[in-house]
PDB file of N, CA and C in Angstrom:
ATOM      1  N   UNK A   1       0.844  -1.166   0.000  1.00  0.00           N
ATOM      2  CA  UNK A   1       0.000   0.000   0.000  1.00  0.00           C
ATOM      3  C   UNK A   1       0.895   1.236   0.000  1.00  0.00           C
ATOM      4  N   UNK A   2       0.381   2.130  -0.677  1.00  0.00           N
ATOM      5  CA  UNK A   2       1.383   3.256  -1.229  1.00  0.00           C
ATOM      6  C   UNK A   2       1.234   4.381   0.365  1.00  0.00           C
ATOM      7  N   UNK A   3       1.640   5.174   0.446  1.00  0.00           N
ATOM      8  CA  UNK A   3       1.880   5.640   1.881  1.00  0.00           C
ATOM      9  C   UNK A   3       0.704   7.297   1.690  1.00  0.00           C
ATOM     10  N   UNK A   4       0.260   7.543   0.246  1.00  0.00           N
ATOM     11  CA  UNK A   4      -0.808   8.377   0.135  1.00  0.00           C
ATOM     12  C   UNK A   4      -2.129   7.669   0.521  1.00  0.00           C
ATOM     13  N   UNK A   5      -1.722   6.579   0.112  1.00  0.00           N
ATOM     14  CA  UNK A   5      -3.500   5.495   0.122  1.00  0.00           C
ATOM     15  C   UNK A   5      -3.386   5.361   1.623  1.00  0.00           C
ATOM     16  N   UNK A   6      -2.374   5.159   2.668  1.00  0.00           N
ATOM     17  CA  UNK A   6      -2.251   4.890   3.977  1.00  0.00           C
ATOM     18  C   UNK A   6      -2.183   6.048   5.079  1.00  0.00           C
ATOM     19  N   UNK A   7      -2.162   7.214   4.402  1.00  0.00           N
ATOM     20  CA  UNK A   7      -2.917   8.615   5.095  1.00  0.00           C
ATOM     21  C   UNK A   7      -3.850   8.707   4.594  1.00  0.00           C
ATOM     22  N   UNK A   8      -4.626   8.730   3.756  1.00  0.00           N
ATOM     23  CA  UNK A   8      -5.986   9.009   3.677  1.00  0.00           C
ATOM     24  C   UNK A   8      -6.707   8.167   4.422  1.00  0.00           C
ATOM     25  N   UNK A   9      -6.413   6.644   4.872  1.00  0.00           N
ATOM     26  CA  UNK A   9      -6.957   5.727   5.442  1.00  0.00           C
ATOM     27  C   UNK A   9      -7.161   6.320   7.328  1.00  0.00           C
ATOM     28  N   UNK A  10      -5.560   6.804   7.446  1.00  0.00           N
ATOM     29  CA  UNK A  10      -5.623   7.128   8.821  1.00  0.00           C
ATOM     30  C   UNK A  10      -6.820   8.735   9.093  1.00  0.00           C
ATOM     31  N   UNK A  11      -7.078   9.282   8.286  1.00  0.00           N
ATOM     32  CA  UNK A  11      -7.783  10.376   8.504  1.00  0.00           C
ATOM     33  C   UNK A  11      -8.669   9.427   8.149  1.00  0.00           C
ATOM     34  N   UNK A  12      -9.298   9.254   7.396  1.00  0.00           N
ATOM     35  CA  UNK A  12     -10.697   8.799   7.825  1.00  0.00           C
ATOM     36  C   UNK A  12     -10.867   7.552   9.016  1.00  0.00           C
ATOM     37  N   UNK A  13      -9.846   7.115   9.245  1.00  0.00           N
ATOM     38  CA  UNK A  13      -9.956   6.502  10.702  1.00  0.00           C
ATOM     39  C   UNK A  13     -10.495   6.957  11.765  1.00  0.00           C
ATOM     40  N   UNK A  14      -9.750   8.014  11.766  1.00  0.00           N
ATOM     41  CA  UNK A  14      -9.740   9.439  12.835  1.00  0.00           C
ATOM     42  C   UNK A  14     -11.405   9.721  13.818  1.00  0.00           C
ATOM     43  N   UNK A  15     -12.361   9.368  12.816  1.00  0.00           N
ATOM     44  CA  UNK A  15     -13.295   9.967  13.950  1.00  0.00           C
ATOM     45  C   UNK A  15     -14.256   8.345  13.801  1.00  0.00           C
ATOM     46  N   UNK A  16     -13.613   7.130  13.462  1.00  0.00           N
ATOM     47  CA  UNK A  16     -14.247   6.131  13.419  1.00  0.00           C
ATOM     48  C   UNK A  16     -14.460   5.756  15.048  1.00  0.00           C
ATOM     49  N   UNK A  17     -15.422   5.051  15.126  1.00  0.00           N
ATOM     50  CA  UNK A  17     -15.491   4.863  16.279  1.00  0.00           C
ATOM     51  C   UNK A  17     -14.884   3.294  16.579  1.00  0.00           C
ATOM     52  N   UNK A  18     -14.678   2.768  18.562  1.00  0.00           N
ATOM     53  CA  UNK A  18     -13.276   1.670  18.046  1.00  0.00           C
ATOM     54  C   UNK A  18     -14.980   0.841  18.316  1.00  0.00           C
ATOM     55  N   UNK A  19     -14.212  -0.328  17.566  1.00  0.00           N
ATOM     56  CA  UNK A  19     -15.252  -1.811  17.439  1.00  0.00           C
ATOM     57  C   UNK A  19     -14.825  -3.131  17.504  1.00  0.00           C
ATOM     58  N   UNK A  20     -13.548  -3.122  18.060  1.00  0.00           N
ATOM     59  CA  UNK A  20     -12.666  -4.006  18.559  1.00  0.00           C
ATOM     60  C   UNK A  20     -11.918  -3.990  19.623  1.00  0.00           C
ATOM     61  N   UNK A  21     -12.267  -4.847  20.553  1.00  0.00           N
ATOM     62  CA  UNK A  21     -11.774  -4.712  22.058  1.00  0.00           C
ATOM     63  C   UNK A  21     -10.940  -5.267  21.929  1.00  0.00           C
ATOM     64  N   UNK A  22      -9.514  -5.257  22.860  1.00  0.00           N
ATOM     65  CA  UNK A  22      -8.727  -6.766  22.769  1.00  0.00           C
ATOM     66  C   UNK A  22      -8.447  -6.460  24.478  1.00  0.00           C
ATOM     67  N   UNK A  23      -9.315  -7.386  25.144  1.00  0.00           N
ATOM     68  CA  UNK A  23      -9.190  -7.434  26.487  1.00  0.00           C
ATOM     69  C   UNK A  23      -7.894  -8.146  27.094  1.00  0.00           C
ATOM     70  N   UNK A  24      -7.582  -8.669  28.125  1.00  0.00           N
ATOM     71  CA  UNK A  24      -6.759  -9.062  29.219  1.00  0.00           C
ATOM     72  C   UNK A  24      -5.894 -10.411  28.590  1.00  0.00           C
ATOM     73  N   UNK A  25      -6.849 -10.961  27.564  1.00  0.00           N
ATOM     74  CA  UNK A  25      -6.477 -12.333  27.185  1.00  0.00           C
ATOM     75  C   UNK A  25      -5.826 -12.134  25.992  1.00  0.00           C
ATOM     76  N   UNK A  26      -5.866 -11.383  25.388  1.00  0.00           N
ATOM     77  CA  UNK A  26      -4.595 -11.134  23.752  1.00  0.00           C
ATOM     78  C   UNK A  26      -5.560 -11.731  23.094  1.00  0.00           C
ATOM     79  N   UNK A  27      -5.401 -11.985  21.914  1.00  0.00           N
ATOM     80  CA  UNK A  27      -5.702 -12.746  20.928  1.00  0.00           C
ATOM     81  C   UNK A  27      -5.884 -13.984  20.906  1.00  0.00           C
ATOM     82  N   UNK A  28      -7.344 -14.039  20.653  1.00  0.00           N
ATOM     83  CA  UNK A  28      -8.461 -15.497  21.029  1.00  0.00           C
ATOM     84  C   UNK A  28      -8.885 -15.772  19.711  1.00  0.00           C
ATOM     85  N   UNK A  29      -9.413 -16.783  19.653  1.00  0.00           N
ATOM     86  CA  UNK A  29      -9.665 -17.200  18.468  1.00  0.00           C
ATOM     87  C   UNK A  29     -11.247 -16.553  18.405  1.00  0.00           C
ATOM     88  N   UNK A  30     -12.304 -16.363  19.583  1.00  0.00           N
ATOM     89  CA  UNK A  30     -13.462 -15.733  19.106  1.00  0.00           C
ATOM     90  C   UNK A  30     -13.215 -13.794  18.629  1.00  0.00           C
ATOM     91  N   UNK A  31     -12.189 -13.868  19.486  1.00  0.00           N
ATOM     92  CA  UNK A  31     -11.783 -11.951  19.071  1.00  0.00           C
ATOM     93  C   UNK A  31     -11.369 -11.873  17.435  1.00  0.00           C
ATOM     94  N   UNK A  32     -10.538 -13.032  17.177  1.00  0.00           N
ATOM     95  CA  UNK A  32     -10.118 -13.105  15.934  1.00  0.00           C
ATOM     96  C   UNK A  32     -11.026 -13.299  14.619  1.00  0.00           C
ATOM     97  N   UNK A  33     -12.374 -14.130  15.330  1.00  0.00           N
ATOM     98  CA  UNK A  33     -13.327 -14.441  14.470  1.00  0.00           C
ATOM     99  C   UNK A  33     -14.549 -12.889  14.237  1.00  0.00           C
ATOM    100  N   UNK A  34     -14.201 -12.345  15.558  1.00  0.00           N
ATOM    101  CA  UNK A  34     -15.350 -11.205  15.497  1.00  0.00           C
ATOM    102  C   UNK A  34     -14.485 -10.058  14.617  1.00  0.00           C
ATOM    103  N   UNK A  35     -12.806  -9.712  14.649  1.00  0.00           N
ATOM    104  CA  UNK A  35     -12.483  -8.753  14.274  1.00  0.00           C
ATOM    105  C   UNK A  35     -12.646  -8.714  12.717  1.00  0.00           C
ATOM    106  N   UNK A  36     -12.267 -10.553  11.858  1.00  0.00           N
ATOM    107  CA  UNK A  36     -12.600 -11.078  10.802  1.00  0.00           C
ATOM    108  C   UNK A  36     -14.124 -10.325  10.295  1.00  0.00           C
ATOM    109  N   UNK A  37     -15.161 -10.456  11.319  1.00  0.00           N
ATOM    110  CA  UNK A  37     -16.757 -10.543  10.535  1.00  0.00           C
ATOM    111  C   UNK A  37     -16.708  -8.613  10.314  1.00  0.00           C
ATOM    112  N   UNK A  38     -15.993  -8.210  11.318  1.00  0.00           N
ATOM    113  CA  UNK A  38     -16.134  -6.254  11.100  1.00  0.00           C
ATOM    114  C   UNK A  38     -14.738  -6.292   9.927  1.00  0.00           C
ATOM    115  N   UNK A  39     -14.182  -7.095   9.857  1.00  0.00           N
ATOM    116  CA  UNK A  39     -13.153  -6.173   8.870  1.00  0.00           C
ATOM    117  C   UNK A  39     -13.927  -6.481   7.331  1.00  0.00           C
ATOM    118  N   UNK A  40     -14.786  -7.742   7.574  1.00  0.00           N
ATOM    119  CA  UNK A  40     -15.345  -8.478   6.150  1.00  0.00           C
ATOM    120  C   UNK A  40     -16.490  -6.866   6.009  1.00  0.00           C
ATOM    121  N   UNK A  41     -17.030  -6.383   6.605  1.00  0.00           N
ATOM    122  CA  UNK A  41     -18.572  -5.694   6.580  1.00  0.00           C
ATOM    123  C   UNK A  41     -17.848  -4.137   6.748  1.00  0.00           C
ATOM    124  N   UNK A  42     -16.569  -3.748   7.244  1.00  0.00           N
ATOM    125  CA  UNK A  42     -16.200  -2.079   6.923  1.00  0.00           C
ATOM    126  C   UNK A  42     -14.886  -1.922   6.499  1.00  0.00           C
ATOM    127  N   UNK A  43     -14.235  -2.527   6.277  1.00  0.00           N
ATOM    128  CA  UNK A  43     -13.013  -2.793   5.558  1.00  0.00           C
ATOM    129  C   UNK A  43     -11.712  -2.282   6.871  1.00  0.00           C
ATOM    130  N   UNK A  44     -12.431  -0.862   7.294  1.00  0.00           N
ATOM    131  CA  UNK A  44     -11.220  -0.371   8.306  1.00  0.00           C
ATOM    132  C   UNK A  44     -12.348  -0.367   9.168  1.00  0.00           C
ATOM    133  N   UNK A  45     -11.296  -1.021  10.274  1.00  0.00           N
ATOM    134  CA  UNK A  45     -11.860  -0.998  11.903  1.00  0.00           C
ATOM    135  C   UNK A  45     -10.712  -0.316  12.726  1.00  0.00           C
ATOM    136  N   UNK A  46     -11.365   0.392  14.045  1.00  0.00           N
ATOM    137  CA  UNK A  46     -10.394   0.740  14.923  1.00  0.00           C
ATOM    138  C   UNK A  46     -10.758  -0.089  15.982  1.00  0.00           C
ATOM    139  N   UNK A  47      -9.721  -0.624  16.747  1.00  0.00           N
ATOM    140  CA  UNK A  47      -9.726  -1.715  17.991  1.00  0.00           C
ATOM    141  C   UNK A  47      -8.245  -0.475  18.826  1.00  0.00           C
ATOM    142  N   UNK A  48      -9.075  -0.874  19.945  1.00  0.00           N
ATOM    143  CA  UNK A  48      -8.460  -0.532  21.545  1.00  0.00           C
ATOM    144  C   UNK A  48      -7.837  -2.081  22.494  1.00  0.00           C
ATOM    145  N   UNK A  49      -6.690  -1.772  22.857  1.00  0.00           N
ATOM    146  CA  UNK A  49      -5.952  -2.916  23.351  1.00  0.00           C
ATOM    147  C   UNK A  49      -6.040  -2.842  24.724  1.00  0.00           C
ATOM    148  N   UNK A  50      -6.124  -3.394  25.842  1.00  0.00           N
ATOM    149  CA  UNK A  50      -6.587  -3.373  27.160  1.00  0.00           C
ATOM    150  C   UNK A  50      -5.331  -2.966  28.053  1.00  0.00           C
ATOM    151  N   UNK A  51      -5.265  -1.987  28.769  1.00  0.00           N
ATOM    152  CA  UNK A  51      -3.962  -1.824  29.538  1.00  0.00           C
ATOM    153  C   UNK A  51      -3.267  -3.023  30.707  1.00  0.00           C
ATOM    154  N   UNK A  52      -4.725  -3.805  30.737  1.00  0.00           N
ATOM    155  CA  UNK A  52      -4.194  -5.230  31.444  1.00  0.00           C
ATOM    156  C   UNK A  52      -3.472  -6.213  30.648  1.00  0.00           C
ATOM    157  N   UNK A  53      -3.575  -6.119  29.290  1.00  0.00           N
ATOM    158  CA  UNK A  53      -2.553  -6.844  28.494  1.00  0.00           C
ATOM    159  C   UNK A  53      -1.068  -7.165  29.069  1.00  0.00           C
ATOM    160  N   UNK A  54       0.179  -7.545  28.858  1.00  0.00           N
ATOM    161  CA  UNK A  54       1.022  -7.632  29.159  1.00  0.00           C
ATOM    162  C   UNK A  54       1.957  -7.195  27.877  1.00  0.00           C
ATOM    163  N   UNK A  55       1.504  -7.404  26.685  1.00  0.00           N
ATOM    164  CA  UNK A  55       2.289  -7.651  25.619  1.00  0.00           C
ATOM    165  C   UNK A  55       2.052  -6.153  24.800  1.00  0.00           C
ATOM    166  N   UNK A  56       3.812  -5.637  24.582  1.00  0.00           N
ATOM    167  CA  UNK A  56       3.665  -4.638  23.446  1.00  0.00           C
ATOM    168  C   UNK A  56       2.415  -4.625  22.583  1.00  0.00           C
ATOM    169  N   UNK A  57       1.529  -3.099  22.659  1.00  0.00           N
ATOM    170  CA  UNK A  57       0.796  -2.966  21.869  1.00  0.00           C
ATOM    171  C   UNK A  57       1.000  -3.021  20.270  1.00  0.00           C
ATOM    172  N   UNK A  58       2.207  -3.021  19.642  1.00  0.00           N
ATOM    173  CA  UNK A  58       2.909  -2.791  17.993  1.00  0.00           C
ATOM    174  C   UNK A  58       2.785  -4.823  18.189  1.00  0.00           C
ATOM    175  N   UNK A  59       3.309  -5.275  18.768  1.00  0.00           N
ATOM    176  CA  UNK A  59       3.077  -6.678  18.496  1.00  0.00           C
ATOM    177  C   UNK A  59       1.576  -7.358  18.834  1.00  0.00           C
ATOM    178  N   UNK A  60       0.921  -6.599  19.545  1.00  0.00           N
ATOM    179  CA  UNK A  60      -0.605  -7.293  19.768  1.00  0.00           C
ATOM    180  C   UNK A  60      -1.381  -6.705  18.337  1.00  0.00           C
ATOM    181  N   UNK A  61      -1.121  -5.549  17.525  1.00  0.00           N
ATOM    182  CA  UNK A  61      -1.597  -5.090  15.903  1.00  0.00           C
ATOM    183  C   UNK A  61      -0.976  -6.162  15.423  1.00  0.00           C
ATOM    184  N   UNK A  62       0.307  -6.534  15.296  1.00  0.00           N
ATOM    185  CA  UNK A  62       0.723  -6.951  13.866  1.00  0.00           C
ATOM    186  C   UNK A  62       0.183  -8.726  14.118  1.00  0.00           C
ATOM    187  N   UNK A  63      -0.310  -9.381  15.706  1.00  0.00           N
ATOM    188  CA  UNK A  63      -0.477 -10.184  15.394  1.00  0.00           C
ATOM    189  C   UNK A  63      -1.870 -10.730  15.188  1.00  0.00           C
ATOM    190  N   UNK A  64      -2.751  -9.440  15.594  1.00  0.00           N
ATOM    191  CA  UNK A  64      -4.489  -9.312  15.354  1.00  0.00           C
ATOM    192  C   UNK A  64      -4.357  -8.967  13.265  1.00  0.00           C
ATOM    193  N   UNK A  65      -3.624  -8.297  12.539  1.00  0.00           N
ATOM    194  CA  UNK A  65      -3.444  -8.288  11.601  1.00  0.00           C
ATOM    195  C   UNK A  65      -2.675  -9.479  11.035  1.00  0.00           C
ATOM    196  N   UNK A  66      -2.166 -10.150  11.400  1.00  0.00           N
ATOM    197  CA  UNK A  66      -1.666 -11.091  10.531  1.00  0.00           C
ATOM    198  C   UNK A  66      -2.752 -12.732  10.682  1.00  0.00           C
ATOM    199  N   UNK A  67      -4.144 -12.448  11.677  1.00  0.00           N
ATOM    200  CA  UNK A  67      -5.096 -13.261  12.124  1.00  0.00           C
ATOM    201  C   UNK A  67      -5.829 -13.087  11.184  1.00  0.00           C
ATOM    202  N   UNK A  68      -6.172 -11.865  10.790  1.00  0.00           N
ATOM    203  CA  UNK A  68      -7.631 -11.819   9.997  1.00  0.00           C
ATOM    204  C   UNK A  68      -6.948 -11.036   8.585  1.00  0.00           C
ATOM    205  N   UNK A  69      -5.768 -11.445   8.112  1.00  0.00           N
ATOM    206  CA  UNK A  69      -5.317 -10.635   7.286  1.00  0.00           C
ATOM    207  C   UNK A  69      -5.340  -9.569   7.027  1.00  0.00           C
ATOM    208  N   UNK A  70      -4.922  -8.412   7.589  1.00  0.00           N
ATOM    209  CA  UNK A  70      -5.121  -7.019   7.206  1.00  0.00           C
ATOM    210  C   UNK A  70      -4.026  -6.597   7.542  1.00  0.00           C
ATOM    211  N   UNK A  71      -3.925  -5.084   7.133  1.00  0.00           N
ATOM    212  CA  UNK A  71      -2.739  -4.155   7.315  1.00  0.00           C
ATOM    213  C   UNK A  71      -3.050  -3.414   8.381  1.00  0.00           C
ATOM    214  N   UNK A  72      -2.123  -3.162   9.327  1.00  0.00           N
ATOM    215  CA  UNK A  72      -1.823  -2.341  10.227  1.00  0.00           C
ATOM    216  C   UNK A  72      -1.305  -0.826  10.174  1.00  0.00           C
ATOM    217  N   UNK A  73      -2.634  -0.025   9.462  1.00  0.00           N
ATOM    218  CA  UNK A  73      -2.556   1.104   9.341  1.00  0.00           C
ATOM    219  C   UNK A  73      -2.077   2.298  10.262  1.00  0.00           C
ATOM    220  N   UNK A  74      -2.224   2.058  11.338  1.00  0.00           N
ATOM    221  CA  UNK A  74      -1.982   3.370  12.351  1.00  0.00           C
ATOM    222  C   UNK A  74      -2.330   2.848  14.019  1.00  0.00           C
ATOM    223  N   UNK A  75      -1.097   3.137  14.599  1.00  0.00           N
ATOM    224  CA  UNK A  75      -0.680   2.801  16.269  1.00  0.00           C
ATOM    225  C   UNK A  75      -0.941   3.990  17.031  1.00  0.00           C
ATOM    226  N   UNK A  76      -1.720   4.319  17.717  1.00  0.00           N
ATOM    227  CA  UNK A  76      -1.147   5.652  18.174  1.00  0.00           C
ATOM    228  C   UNK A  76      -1.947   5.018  19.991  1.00  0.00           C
ATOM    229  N   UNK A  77      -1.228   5.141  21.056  1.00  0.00           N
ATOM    230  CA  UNK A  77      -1.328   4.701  21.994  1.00  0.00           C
ATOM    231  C   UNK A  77      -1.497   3.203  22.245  1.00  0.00           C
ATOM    232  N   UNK A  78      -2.900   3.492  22.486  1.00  0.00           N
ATOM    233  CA  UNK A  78      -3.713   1.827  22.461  1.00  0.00           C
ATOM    234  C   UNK A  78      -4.962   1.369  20.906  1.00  0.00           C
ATOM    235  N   UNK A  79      -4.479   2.755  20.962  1.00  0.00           N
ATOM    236  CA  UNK A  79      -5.721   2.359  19.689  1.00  0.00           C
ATOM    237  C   UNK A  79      -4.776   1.483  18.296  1.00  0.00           C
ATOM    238  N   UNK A  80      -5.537   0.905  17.500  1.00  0.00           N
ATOM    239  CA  UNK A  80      -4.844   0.440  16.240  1.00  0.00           C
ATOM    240  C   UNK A  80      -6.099   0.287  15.489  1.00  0.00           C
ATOM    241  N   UNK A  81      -5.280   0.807  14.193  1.00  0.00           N
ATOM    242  CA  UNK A  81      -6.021   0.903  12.914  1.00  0.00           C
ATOM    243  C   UNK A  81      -5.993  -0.061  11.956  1.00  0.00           C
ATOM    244  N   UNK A  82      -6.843  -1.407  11.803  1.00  0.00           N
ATOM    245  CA  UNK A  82      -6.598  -1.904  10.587  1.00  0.00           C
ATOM    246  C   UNK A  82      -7.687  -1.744   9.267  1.00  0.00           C
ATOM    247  N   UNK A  83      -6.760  -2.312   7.985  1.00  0.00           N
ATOM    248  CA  UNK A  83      -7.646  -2.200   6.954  1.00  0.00           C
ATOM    249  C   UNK A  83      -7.532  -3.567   6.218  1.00  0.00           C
ATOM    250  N   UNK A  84      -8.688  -3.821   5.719  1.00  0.00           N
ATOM    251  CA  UNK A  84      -8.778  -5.295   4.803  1.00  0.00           C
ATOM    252  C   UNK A  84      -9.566  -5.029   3.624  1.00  0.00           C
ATOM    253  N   UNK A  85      -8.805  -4.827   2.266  1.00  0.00           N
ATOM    254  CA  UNK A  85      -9.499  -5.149   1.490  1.00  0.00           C
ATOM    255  C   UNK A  85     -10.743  -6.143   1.206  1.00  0.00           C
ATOM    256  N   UNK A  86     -11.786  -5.806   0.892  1.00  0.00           N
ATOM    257  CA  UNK A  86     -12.991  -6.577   0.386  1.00  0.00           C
ATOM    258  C   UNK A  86     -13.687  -6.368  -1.411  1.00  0.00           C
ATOM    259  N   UNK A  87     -13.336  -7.008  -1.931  1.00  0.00           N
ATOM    260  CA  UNK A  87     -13.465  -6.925  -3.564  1.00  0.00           C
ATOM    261  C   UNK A  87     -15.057  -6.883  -3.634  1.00  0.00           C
ATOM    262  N   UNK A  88     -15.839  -7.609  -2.606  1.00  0.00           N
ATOM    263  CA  UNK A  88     -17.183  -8.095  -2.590  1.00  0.00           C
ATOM    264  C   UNK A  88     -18.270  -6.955  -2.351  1.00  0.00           C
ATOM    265  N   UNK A  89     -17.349  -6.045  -1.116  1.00  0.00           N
ATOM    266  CA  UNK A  89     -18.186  -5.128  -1.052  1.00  0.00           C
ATOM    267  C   UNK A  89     -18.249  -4.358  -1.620  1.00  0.00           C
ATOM    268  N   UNK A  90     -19.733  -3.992  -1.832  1.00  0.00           N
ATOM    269  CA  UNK A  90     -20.773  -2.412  -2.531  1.00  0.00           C
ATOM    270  C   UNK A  90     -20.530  -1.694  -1.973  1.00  0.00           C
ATOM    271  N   UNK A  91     -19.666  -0.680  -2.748  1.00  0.00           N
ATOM    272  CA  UNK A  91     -19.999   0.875  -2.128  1.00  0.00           C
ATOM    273  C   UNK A  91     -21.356   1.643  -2.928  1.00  0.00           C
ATOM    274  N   UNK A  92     -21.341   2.434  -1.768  1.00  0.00           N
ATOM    275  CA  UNK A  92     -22.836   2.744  -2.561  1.00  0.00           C
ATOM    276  C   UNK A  92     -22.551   4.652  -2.899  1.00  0.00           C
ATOM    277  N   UNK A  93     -22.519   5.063  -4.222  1.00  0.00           N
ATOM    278  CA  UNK A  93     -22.128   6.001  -5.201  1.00  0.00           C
ATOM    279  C   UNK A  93     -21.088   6.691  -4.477  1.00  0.00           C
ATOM    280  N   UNK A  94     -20.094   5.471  -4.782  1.00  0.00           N
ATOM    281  CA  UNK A  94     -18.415   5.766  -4.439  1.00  0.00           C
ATOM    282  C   UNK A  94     -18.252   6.000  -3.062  1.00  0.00           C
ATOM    283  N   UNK A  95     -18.748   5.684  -2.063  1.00  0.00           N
ATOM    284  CA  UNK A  95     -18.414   6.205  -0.334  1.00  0.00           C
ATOM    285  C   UNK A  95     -17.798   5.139  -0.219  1.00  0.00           C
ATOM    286  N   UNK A  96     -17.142   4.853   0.653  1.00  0.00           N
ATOM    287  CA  UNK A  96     -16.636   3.844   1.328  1.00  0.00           C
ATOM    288  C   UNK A  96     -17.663   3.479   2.654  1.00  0.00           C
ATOM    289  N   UNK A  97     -17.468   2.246   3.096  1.00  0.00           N
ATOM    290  CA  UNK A  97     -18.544   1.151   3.923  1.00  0.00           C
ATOM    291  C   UNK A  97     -18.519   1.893   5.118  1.00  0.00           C
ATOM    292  N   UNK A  98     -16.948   2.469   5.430  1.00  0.00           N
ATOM    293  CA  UNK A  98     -16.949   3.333   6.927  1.00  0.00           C
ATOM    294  C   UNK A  98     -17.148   4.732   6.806  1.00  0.00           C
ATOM    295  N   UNK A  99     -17.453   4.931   6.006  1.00  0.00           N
ATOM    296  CA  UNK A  99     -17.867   6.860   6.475  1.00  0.00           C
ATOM    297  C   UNK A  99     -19.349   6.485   6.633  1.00  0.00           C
TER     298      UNK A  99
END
């Protein structure tokens, strides 16, 4: 992904609201299955990582992104930004699924 296509992604991130928890337990296979069904239905999701975690937040993204295949658009505290292409989905007269 070209690094223009990956700022425009992070601004419209920006006022998304988060829809991915990653609580106390890291990466579960039902978190993995729920982050899968929101990345299939808005392409970019923002998920919040739990301060009870133990594990670097840059390694709890790259390994929730390398679960449900997506790119790890933008770190900024606890929050993380991913995006997953979907060929399937309709935009409806050119918007994208998350605005």
């Amino acid at each position: 992904m070209k690094s223009k296509e990956r700022a425009e992604l992070r601004g419209d991130a920006h006022r998304l609201p988060v829809l991915v928890h990653v609580g106390h337990q890291g990466i579960t296979d039902t978190l993995t299955r729920a982050a899968d069904e929101v990345l299939r239905t808005r392409e970019l999701v923002k998920a919040d990582i739990s301060r009870n975690l133990a594990a670097p937040v840059s390694e709890v993204a790259r390994a929730l992104a390398d679960a449900t295949g997506a790119e790890v658009i933008q770190v900024i505290g606890r929050k993380v930004v991913l995006y997953r292409d979907n060929p399937e989905l309709k935009w409806k007269d050119g918007v994208p699924p998350w605005r």
